[in-house]
N, C-alpha and C. Protein backbone atom coordinates (compact mmCIF):
# COMPACT_ATOMS: atom_id res chain seq x y z
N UNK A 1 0.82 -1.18 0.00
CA UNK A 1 0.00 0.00 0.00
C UNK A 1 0.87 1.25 0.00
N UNK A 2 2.06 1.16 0.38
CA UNK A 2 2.89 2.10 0.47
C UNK A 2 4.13 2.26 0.33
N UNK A 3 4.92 3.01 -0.50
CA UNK A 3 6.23 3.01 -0.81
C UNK A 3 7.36 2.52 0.52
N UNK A 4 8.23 2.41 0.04
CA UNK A 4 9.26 2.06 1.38
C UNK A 4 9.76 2.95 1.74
N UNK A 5 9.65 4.03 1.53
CA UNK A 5 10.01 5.40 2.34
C UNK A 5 9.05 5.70 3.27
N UNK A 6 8.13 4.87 3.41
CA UNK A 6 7.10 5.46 4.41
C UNK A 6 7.30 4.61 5.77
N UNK A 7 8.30 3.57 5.00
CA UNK A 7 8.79 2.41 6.58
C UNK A 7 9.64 3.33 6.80
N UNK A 8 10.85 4.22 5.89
CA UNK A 8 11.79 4.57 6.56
C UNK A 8 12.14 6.04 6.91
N UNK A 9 11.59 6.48 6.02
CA UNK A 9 11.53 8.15 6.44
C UNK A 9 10.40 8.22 7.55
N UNK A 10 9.97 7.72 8.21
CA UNK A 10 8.59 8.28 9.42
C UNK A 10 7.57 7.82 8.61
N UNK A 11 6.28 8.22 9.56
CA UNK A 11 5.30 7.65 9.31
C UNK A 11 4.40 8.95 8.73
N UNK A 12 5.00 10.04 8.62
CA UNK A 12 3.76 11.09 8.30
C UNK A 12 4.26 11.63 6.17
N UNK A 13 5.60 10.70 5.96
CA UNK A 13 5.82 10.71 4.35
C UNK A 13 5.95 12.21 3.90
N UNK A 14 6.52 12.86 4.27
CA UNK A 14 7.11 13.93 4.21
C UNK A 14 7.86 13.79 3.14
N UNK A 15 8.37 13.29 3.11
CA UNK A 15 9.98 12.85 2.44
C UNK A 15 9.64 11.45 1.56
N UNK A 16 9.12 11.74 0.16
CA UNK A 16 8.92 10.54 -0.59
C UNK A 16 10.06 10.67 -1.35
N UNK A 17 10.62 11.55 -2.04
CA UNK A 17 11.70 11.30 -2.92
C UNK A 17 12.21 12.53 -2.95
N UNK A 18 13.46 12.41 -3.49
CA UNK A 18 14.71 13.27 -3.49
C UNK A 18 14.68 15.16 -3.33
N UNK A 19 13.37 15.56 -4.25
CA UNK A 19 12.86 16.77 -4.24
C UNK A 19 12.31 17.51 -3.25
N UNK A 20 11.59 16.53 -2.47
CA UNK A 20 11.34 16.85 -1.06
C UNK A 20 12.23 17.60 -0.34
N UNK A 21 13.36 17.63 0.04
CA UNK A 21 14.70 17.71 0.46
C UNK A 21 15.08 18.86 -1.09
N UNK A 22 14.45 19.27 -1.44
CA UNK A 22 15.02 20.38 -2.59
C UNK A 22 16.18 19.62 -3.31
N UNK A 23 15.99 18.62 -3.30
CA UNK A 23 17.28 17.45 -3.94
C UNK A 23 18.65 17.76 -3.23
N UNK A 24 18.86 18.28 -2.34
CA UNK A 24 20.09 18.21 -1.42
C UNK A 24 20.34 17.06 -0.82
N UNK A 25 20.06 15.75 -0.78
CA UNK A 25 19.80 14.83 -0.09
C UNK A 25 19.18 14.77 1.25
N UNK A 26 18.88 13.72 1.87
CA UNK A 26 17.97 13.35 2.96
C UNK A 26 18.74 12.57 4.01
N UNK A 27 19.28 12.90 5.28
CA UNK A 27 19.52 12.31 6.13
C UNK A 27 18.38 11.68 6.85
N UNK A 28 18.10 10.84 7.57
CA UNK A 28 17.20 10.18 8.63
C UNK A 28 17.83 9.53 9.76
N UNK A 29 18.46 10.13 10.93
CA UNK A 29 18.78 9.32 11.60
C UNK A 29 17.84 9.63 12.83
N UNK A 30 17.47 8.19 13.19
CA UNK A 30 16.26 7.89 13.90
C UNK A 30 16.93 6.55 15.35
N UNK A 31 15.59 6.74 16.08
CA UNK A 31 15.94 5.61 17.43
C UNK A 31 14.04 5.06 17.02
N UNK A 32 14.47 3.88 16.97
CA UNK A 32 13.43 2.98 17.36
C UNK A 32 13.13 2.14 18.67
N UNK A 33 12.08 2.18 19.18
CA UNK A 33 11.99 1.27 20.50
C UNK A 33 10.74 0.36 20.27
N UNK A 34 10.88 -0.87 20.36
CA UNK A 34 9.80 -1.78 20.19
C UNK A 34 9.48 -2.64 21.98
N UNK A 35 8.53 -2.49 22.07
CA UNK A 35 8.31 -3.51 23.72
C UNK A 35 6.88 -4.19 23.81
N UNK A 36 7.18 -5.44 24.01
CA UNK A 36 6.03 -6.55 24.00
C UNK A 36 5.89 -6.53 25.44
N UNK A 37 4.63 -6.31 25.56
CA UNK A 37 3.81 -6.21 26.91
C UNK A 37 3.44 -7.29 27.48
N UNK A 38 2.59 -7.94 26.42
CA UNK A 38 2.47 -9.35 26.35
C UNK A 38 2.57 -9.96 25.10
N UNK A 39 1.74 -11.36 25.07
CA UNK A 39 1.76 -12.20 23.59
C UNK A 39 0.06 -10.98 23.07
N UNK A 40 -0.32 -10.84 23.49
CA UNK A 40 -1.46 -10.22 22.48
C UNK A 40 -1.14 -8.66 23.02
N UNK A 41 -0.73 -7.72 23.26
CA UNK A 41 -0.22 -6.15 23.26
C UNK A 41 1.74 -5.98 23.16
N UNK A 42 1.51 -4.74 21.98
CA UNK A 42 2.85 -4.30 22.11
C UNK A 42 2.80 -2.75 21.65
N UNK A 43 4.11 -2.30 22.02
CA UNK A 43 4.18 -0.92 21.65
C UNK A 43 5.15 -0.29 20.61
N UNK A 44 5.63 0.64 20.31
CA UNK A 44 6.26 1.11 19.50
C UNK A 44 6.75 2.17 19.44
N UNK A 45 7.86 2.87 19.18
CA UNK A 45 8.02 4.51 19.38
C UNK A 45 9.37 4.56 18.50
N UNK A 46 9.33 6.24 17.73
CA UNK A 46 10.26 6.19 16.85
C UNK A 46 10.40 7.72 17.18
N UNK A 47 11.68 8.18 16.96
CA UNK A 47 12.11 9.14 16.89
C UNK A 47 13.44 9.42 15.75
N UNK A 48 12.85 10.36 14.59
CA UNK A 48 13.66 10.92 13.56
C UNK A 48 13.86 12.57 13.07
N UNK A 49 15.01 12.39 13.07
CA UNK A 49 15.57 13.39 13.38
C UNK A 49 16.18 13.84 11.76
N UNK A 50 15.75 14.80 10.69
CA UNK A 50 15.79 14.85 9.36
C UNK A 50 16.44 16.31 8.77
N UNK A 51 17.74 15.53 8.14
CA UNK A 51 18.15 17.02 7.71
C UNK A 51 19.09 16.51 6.38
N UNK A 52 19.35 17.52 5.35
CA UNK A 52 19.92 17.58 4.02
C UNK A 52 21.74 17.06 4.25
N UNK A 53 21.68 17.33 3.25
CA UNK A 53 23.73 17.00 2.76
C UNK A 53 23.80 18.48 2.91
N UNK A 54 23.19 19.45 2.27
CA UNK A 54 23.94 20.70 2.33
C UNK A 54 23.22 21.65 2.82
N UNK A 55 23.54 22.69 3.05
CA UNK A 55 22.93 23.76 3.50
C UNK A 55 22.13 24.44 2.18
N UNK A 56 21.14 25.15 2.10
CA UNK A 56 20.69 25.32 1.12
C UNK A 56 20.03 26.97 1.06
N UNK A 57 20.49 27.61 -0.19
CA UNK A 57 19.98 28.81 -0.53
C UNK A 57 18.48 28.92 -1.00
N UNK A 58 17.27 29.82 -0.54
CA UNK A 58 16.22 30.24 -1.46
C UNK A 58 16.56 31.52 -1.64
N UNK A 59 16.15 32.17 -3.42
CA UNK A 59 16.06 33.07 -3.85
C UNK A 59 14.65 33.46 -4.25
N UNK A 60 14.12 34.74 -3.77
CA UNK A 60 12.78 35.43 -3.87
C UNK A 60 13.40 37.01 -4.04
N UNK A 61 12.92 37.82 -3.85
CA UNK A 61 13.35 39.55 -4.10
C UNK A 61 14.74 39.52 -3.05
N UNK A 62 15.19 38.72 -2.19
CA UNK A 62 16.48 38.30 -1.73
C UNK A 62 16.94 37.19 -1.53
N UNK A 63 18.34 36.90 -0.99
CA UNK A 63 18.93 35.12 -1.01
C UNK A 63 18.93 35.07 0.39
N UNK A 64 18.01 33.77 0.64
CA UNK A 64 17.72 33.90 2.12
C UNK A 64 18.52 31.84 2.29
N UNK A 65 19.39 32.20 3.52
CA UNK A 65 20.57 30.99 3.63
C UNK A 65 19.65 30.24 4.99
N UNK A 66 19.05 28.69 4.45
CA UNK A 66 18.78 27.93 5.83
C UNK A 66 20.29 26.87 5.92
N UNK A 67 19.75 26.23 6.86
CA UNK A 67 21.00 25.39 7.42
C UNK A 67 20.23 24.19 7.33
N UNK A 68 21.03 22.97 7.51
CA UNK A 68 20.91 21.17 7.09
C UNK A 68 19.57 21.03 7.75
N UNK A 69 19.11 21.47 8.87
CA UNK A 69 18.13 20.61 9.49
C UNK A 69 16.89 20.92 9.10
N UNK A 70 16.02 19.73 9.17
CA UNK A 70 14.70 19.85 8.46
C UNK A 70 13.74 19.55 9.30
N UNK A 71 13.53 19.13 10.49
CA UNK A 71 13.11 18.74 11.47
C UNK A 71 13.23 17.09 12.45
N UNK A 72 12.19 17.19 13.16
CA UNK A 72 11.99 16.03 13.97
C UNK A 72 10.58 15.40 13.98
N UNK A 73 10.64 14.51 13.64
CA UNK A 73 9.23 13.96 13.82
C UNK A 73 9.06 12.41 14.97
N UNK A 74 8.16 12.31 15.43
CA UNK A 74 7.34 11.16 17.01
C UNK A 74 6.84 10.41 16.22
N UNK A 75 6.52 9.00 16.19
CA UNK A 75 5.63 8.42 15.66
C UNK A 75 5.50 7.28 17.11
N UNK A 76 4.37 7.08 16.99
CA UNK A 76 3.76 6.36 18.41
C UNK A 76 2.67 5.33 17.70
N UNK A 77 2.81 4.25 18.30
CA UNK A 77 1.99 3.29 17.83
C UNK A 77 1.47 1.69 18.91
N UNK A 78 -0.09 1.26 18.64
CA UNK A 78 0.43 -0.09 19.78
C UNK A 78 -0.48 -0.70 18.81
N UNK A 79 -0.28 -2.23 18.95
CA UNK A 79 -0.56 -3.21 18.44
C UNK A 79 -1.29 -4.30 19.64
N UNK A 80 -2.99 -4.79 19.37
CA UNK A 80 -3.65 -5.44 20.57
C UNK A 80 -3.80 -6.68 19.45
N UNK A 81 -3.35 -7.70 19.58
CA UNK A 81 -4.23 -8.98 18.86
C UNK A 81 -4.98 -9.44 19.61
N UNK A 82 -6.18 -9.07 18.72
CA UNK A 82 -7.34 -9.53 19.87
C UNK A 82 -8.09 -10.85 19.53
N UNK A 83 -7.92 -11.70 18.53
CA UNK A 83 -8.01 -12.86 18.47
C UNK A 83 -6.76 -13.88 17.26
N UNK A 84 -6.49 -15.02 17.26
CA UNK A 84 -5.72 -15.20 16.09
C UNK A 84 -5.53 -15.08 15.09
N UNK A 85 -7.02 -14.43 14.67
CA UNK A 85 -7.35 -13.39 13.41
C UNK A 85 -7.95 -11.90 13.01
N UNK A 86 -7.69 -11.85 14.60
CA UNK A 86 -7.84 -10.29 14.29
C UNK A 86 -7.10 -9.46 15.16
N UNK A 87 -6.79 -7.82 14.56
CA UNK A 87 -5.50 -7.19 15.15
C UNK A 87 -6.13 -5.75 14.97
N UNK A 88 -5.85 -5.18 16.35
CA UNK A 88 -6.43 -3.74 16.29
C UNK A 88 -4.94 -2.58 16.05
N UNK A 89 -4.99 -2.11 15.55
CA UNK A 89 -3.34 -1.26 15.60
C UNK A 89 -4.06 0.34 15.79
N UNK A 90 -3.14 0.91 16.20
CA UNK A 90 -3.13 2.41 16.50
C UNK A 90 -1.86 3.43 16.05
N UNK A 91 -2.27 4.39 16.46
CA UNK A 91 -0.71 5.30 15.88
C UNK A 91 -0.93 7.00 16.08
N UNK A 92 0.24 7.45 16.69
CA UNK A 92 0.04 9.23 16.23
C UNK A 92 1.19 9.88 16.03
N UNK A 93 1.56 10.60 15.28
CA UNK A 93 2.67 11.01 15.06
C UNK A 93 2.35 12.45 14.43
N UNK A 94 3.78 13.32 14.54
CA UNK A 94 3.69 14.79 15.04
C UNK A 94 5.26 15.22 14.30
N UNK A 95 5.39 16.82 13.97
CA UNK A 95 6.79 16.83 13.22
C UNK A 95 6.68 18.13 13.76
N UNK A 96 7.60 18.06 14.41
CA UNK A 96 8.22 19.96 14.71
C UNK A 96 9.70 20.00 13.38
N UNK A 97 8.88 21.12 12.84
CA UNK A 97 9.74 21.91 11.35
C UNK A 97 10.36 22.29 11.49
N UNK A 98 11.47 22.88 10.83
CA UNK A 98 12.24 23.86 11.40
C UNK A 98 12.08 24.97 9.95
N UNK A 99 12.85 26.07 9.45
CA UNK A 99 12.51 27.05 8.86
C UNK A 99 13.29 26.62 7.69
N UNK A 100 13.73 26.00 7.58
CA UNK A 100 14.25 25.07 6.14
C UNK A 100 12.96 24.08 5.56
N UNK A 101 12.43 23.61 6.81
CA UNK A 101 11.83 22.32 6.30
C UNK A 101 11.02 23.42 5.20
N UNK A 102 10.25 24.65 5.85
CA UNK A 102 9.00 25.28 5.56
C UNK A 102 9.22 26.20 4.30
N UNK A 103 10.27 26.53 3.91
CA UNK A 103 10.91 26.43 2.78
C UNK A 103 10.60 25.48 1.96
N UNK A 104 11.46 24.15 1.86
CA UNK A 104 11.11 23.61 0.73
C UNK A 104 9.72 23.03 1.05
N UNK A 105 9.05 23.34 2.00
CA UNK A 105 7.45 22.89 1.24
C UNK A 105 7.17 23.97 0.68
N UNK A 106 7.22 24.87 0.93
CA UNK A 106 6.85 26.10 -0.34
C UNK A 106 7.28 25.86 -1.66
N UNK A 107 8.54 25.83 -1.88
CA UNK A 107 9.03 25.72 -3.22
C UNK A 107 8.61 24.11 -4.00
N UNK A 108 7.86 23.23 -3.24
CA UNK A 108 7.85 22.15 -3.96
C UNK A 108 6.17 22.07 -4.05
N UNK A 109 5.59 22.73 -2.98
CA UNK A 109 4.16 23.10 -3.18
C UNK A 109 3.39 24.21 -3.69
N UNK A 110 4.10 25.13 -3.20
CA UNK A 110 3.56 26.68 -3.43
C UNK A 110 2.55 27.16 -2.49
N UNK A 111 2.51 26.40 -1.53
CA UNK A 111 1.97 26.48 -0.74
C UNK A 111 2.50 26.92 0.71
N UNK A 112 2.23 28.14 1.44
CA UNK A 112 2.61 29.05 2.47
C UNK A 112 2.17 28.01 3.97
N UNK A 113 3.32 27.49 4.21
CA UNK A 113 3.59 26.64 5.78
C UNK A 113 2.70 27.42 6.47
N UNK A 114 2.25 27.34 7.75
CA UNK A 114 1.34 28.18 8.38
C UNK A 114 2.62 27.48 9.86
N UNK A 115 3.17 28.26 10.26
CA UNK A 115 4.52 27.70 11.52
C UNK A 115 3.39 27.81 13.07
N UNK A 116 2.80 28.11 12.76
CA UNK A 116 1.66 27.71 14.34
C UNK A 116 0.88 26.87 14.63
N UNK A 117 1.06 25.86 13.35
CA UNK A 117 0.20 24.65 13.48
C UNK A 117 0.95 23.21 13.67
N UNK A 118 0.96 22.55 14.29
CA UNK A 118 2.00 21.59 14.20
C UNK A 118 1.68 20.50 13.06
N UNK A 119 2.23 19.98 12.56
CA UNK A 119 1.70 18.60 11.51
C UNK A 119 1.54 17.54 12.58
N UNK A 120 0.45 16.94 12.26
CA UNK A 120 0.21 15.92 13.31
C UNK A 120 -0.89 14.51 12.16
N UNK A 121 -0.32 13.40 12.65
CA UNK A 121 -1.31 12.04 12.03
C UNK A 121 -1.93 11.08 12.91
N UNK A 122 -2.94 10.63 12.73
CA UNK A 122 -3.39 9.53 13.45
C UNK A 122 -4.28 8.31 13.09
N UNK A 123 -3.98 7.11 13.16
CA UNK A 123 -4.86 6.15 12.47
C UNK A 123 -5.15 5.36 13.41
N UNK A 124 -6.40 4.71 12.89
CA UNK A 124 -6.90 3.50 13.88
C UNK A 124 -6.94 2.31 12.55
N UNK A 125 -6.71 0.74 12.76
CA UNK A 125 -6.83 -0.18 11.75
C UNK A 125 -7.18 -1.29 12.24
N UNK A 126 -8.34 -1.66 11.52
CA UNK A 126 -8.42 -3.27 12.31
C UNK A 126 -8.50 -3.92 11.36
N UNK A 127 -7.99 -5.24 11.43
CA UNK A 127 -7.13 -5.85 10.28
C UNK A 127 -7.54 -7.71 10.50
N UNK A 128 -8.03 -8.23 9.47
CA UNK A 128 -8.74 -9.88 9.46
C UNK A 128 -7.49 -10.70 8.92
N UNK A 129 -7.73 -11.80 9.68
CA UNK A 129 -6.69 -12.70 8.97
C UNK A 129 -7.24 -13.41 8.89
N UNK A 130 -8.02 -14.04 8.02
CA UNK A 130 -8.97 -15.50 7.79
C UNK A 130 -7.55 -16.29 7.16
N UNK A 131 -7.82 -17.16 7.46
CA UNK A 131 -7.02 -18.04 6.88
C UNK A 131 -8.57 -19.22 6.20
N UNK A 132 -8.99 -18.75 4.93
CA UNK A 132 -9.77 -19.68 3.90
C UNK A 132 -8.92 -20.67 3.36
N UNK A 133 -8.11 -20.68 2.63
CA UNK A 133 -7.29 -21.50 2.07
C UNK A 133 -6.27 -22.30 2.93
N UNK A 134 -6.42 -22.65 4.11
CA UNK A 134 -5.33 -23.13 4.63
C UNK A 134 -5.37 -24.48 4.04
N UNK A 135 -4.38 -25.36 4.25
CA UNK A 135 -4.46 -26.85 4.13
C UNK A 135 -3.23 -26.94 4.54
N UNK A 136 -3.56 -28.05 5.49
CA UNK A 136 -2.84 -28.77 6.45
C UNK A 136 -2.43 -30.30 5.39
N UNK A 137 -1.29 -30.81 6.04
CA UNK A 137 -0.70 -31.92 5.29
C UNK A 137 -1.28 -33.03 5.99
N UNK A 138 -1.96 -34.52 5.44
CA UNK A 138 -2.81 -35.69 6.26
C UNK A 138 -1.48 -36.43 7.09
N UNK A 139 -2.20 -36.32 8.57
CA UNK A 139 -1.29 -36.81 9.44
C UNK A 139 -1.57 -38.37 9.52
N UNK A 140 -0.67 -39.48 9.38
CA UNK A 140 -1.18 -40.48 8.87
C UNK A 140 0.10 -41.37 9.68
């Protein structure tokens, strides 16, 4: 359903490809924490931390100089299996910008960042696992 930048750049896809990042490249260095509560609950937490190869110039009626970092983004998530075929998942995640990031969303959107709003996501999923087709081998 979703590119593999969305496993690895965060969960809110900011950062699908190279342009995003005004093509300066894309750092991601991130901490993951995974913890099983039990056999049916677990949790999840990620923290990434996102900034370019270079420092980067915008030009408008002047040349205005940001620096590498592009922000930080939370992603929070838990996982309940609530039967052997079914799984409730959750998630919220949040990105504090910095004045580079809000930059190149302008120049790749044209669209004016609004810096008092935070970006924020949240999903709920509940998810079937029928197993119709199984077949077992005759124990004999």
């Amino acid at each position: 359903m979703y590119g593999s930048t969305h496993k690895f750049n965060g969960s809110m896809d900011y950062f699908t490809s190279n342009e995003d990042a005004l093509g300066m490249g894309l750092n991601d260095l991130y901490l993951s924490l995974n913890y099983k509560i039990n056999t049916n609950w677990s949790l999840k937490g990620e923290y990434h931390y996102f900034n370019s190869d270079k420092d980067f110039f915008y030009k408008s009626s002047s040349i205005y100089s940001f620096n590498k970092s592009l922000g930080n983004e939370f992603d929070l998530s838990a996982v309940w299996n609530v039967y052997n075929y079914l799984t409730l998942s959750g998630g919220y995640s949040f990105m504090l910008s910095s004045a580079s990031f809000k930059v190149a969303q302008f120049v790749n959107t044209g669209v004016v960042y609004n810096s008092e709003r935070i970006p924020q996501w949240a999903f709920l999923m509940l998810s079937f696992n029928m197993d119709i087709f199984k077949f077992e081998k005759d124990k004999k």
